[in-house]
C-alpha atoms as a PDB file:
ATOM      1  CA  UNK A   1       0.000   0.000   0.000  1.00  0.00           C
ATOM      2  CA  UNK A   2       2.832   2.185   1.073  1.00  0.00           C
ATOM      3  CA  UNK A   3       4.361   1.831  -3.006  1.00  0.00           C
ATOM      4  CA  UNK A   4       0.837   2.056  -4.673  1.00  0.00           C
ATOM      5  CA  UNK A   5       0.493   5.548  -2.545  1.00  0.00           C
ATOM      6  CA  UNK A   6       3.726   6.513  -3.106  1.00  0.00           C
ATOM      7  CA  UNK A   7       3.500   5.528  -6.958  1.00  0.00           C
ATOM      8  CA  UNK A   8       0.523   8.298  -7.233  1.00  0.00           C
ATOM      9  CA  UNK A   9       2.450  11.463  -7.470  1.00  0.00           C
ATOM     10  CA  UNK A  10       4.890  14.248  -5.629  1.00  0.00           C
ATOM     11  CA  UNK A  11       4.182  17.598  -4.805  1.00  0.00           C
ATOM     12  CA  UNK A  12       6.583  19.839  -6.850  1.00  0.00           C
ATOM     13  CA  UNK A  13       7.654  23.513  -5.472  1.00  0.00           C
ATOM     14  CA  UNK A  14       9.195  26.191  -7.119  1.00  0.00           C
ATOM     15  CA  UNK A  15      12.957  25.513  -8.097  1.00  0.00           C
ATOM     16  CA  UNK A  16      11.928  21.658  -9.095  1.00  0.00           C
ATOM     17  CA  UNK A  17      12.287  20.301 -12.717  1.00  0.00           C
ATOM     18  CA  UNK A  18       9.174  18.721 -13.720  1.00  0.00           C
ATOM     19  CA  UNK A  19       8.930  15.217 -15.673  1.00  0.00           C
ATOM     20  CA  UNK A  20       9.732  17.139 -18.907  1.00  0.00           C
ATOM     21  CA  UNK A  21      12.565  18.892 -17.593  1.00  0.00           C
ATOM     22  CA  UNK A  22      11.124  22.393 -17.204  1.00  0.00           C
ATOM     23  CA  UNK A  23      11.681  24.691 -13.880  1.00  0.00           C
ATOM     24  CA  UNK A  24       8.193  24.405 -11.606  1.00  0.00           C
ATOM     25  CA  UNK A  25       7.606  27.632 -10.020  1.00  0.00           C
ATOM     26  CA  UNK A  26       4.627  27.862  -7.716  1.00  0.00           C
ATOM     27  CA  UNK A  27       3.727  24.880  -5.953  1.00  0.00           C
ATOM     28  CA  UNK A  28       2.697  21.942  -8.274  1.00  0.00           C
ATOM     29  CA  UNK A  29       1.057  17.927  -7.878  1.00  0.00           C
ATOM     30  CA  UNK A  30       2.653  15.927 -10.755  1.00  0.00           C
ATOM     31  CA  UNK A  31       1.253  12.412 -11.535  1.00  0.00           C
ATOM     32  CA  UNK A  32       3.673   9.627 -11.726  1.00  0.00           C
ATOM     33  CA  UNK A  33       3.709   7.652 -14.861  1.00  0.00           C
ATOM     34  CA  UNK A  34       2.093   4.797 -12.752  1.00  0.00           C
ATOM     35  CA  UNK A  35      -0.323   6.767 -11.359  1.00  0.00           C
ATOM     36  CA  UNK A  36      -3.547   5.116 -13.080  1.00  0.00           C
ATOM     37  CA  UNK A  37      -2.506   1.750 -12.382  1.00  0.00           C
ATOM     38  CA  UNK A  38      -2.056   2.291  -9.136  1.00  0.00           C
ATOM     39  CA  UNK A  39      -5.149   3.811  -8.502  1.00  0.00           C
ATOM     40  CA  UNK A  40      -6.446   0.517  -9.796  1.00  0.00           C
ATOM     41  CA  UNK A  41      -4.773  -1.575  -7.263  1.00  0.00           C
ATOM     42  CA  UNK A  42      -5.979   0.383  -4.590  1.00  0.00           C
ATOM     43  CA  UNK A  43      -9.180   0.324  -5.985  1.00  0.00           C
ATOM     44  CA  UNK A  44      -8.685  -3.387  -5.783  1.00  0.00           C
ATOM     45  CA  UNK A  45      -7.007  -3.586  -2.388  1.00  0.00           C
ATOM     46  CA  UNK A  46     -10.393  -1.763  -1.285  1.00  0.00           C
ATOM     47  CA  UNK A  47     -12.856  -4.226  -2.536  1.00  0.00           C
ATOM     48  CA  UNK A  48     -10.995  -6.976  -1.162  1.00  0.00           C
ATOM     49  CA  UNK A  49     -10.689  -5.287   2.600  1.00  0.00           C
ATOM     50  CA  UNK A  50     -12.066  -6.805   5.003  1.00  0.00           C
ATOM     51  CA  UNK A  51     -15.509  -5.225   5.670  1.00  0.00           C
ATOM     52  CA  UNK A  52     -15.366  -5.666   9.614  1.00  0.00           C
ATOM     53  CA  UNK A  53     -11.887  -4.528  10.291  1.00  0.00           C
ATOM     54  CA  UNK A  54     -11.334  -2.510   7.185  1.00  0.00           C
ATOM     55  CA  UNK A  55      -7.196  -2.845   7.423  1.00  0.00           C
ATOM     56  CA  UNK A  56      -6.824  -1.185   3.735  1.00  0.00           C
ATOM     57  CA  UNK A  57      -8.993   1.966   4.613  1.00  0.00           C
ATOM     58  CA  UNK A  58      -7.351   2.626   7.978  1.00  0.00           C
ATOM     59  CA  UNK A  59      -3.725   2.536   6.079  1.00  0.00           C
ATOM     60  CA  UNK A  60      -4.720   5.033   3.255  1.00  0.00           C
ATOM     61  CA  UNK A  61      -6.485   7.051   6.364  1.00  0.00           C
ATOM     62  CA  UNK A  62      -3.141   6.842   8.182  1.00  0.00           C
ATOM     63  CA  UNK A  63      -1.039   7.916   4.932  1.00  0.00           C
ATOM     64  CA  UNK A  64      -3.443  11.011   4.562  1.00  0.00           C
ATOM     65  CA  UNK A  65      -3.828   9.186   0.809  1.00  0.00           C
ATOM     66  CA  UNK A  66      -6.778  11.781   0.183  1.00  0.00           C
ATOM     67  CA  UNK A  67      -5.317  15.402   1.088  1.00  0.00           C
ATOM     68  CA  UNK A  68      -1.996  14.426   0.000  1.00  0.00           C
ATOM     69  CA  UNK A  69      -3.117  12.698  -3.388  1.00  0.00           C
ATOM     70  CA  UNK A  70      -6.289  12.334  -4.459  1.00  0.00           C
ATOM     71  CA  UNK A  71      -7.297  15.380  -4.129  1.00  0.00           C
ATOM     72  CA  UNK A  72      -4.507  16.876  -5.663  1.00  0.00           C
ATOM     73  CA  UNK A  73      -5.084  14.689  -8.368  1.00  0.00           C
ATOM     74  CA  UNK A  74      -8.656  16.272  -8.983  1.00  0.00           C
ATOM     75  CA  UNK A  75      -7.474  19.143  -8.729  1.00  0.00           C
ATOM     76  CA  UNK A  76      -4.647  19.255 -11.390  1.00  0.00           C
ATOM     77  CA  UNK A  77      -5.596  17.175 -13.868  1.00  0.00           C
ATOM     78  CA  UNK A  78      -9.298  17.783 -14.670  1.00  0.00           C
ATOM     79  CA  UNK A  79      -8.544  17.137 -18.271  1.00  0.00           C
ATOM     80  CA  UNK A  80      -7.406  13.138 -17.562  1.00  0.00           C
ATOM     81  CA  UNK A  81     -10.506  11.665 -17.679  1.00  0.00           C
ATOM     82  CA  UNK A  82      -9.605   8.472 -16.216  1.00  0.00           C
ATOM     83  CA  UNK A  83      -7.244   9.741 -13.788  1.00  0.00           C
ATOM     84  CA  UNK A  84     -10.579  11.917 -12.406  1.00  0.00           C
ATOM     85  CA  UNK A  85     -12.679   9.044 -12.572  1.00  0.00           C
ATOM     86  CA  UNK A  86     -10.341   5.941 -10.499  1.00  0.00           C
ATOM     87  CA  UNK A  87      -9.482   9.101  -8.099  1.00  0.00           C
ATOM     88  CA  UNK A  88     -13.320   9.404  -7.534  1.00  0.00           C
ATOM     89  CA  UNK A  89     -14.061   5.262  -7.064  1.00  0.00           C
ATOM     90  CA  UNK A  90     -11.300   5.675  -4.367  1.00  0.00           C
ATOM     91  CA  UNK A  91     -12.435   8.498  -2.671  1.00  0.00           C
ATOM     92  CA  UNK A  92     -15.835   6.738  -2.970  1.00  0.00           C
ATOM     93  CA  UNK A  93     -14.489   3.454  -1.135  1.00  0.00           C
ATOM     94  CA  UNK A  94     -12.742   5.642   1.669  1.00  0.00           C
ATOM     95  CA  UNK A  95     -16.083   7.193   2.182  1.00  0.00           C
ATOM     96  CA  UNK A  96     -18.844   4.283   2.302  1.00  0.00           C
ATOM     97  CA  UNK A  97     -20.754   4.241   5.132  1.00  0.00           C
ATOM     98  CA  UNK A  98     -19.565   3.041   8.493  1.00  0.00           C
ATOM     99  CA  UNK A  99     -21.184  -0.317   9.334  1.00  0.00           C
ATOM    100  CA  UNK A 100     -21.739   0.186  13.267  1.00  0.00           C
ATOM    101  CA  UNK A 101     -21.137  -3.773  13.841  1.00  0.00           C
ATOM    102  CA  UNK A 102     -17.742  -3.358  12.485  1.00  0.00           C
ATOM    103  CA  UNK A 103     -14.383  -2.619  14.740  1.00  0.00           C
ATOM    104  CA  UNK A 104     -13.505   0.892  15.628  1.00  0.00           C
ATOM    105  CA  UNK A 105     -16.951   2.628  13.585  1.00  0.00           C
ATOM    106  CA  UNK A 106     -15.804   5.803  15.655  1.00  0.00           C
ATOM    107  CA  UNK A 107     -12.737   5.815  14.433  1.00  0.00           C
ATOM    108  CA  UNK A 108     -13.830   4.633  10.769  1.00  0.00           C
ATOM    109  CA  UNK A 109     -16.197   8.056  10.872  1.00  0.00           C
ATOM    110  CA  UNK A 110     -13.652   9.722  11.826  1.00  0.00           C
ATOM    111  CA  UNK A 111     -11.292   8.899   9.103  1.00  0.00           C
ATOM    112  CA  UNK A 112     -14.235   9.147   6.576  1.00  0.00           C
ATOM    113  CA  UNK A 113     -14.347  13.178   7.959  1.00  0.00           C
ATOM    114  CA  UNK A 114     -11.104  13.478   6.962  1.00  0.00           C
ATOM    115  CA  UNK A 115     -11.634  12.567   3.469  1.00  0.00           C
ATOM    116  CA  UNK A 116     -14.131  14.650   3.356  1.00  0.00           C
ATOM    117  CA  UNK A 117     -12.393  17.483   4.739  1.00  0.00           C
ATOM    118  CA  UNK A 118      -9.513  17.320   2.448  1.00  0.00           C
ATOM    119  CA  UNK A 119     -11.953  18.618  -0.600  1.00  0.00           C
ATOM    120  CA  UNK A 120     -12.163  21.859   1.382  1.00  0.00           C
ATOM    121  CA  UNK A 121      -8.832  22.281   1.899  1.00  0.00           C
ATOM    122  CA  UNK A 122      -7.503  22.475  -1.118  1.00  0.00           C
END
């Protein structure tokens, strides 16, 4: 999970050299050539979690995988279609409702807040 995160994108600032070798300036979220697949496999990795301990959305909560690149990816590439549309089925898994018989549902809400809070910080 760490890798498929990780294998999203980086935050670029000004002074960086972007994938095509130009000079950033501002603060920019670049895609990494991966980045579609590996919003697949965490797509996958989220239909396959375990619906009463929900091990998969607690790690992605714990990375911060929304405000630090989901979001972002929303946010700078509108155009990519499919990069929009896996970001969204994420984002969609990491908010389904909390099923009260599960373990931690407090802490599960609490997570899905965050999520939801990262849309209005950006």
């Amino acid at each position: 999970l760490i890798s498929l995160s990780n294998g999203l994108g980086t935050w670029l600032r000004t002074g960086d050299v972007d994938s095509e070798g130009r000079e950033v300036k501002g603060t920019f979220y670049q895609k990494d050539q991966d980045c579609l697949g590996c919003l697949k496999d965490l797509q996958r990795f989220l239909r396959k979690d375990d619906p009463d301990t929900r091990d998969v959305f607690f790690k992605l909560g714990a990375f911060e995988t929304a405000r630090k690149d989901l979001v972002p990816l929303l946010i700078h590439y509108p155009q990519d279609h499919a990069i929009v549309y896996n970001s969204l089925k994420v984002l969609t898994f990491l908010t389904m409702p909390v099923n009260t018989t599960s373990a931690r549902p407090q802490e599960q809400q609490q997570l899905i807040d965050k999520v939801k809070e990262a849309f209005l910080l950006h």
